[in-house]
Protein backbone atom coordinates (compact mmCIF):
# COMPACT_ATOMS: atom_id res chain seq x y z
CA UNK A 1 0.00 0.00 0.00
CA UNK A 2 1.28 3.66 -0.83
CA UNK A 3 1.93 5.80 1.77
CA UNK A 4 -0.19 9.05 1.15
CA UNK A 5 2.15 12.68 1.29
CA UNK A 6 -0.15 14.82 3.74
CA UNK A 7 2.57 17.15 3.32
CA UNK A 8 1.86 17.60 -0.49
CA UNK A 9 -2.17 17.32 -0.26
CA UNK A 10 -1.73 20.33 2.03
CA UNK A 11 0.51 22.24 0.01
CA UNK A 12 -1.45 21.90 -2.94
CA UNK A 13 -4.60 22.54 -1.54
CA UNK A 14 -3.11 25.99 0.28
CA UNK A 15 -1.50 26.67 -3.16
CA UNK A 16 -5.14 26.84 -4.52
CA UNK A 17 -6.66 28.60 -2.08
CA UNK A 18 -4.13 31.45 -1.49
CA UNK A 19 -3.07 32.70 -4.84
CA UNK A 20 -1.01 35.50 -5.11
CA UNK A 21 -2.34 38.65 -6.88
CA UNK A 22 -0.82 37.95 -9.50
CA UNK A 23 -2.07 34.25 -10.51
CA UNK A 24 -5.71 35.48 -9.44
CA UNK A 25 -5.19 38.39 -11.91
CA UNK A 26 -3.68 35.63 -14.94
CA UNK A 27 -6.72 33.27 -13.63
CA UNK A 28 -9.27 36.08 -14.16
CA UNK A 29 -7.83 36.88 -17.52
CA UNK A 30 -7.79 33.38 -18.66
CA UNK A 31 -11.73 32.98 -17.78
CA UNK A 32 -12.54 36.26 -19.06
CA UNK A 33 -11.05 35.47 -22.43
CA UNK A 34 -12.40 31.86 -22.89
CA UNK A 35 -15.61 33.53 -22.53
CA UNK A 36 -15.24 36.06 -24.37
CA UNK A 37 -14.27 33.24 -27.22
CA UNK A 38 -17.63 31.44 -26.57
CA UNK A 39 -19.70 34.48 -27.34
CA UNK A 40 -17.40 35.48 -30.04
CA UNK A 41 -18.20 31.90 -31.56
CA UNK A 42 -22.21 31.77 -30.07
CA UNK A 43 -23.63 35.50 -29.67
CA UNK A 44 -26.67 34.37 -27.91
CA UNK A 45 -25.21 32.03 -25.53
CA UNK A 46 -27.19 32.82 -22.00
CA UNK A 47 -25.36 31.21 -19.89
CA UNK A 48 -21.62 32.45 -21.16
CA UNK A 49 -22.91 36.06 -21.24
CA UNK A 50 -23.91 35.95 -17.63
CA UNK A 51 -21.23 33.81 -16.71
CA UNK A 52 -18.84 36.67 -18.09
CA UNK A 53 -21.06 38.94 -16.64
CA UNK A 54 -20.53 37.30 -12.99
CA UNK A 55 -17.01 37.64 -13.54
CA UNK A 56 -17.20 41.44 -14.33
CA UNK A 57 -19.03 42.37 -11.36
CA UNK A 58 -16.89 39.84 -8.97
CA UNK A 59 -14.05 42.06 -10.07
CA UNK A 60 -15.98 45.47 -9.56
CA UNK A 61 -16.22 46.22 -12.99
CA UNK A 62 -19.78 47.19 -13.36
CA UNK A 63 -20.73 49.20 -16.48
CA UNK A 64 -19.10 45.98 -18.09
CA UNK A 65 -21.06 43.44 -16.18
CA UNK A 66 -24.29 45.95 -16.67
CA UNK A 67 -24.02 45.51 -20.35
CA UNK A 68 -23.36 41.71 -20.41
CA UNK A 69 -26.42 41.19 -17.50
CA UNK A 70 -28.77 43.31 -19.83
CA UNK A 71 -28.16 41.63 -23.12
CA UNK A 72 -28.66 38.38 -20.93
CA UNK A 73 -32.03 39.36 -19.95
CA UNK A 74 -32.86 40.68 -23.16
CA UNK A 75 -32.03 36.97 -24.47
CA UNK A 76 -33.79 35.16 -22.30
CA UNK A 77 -36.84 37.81 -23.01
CA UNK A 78 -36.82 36.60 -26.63
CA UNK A 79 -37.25 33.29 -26.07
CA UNK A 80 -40.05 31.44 -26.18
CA UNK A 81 -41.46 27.81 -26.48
CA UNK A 82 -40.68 26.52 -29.63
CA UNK A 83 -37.07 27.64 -28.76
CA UNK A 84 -37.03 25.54 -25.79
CA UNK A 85 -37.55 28.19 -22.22
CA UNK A 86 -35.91 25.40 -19.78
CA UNK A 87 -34.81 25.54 -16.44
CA UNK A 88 -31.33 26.59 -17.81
CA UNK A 89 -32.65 29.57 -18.96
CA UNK A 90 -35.00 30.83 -15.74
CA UNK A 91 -32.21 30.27 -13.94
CA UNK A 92 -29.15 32.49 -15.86
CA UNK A 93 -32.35 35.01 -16.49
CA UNK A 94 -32.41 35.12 -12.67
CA UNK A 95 -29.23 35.38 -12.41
CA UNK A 96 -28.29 38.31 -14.88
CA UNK A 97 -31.56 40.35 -13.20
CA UNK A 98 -30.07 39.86 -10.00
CA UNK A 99 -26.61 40.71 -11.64
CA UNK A 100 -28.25 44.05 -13.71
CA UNK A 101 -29.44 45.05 -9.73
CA UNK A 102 -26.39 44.91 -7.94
CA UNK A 103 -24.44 46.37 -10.51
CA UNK A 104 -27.04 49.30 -11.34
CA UNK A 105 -26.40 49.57 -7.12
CA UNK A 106 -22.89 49.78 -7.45
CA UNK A 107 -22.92 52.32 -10.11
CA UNK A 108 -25.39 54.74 -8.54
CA UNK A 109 -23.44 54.52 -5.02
CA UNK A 110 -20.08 54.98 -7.34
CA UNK A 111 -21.50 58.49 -8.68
């Protein structure tokens, strides 16, 4: 039986929790971008928009994350039945109104 390196579970776990400003700044630009990609490649893509639109206001950049919250609600608006409303759908709408509030909040507090 292989003796398990506590040592190096620890490490690696701290090493994921803590990153340095730097590595959360190359993590946020690496998410950002591969986002950006998939609505590059898929313009109407819900969930990516407010996905990217989480990340925006996570990192306090909210006339960006107003934008991608109200082109997500104005997506999930347009849909209907024949293009399949799911749960999906309700939820990233819910989650891009709730988005379009807090950021709206930030911006009026900002001014």
């Amino acid at each position: 039986m292989k003796a398990v390196d506590k040592g190096g579970i620890l490490r690696e776990l701290a090493g994921r929790l803590f990153q340095s400003p730097l590595e959360r700044e190359r993590a946020f630009y690496r998410r950002y971008r591969e986002l950006s990609r998939v609505i590059d490649e898929a313009p109407d893509d819900l969930v990516a928009i407010t996905l990217r639109g989480e990340l925006s206001l996570e990192r306090g950049e909210f006339e960006r994350a107003q934008t991608d919250f109200a082109t997500a609600v104005e997506l999930a608006d347009a849909l209907d039945d024949d293009q399949g409303w799911h749960v999906i759908e309700q939820v990233m709408r819910d989650r891009a109104l709730y988005g379009l509030e807090v950021a709206r909040d930030a911006l009026r507090a900002a001014r």
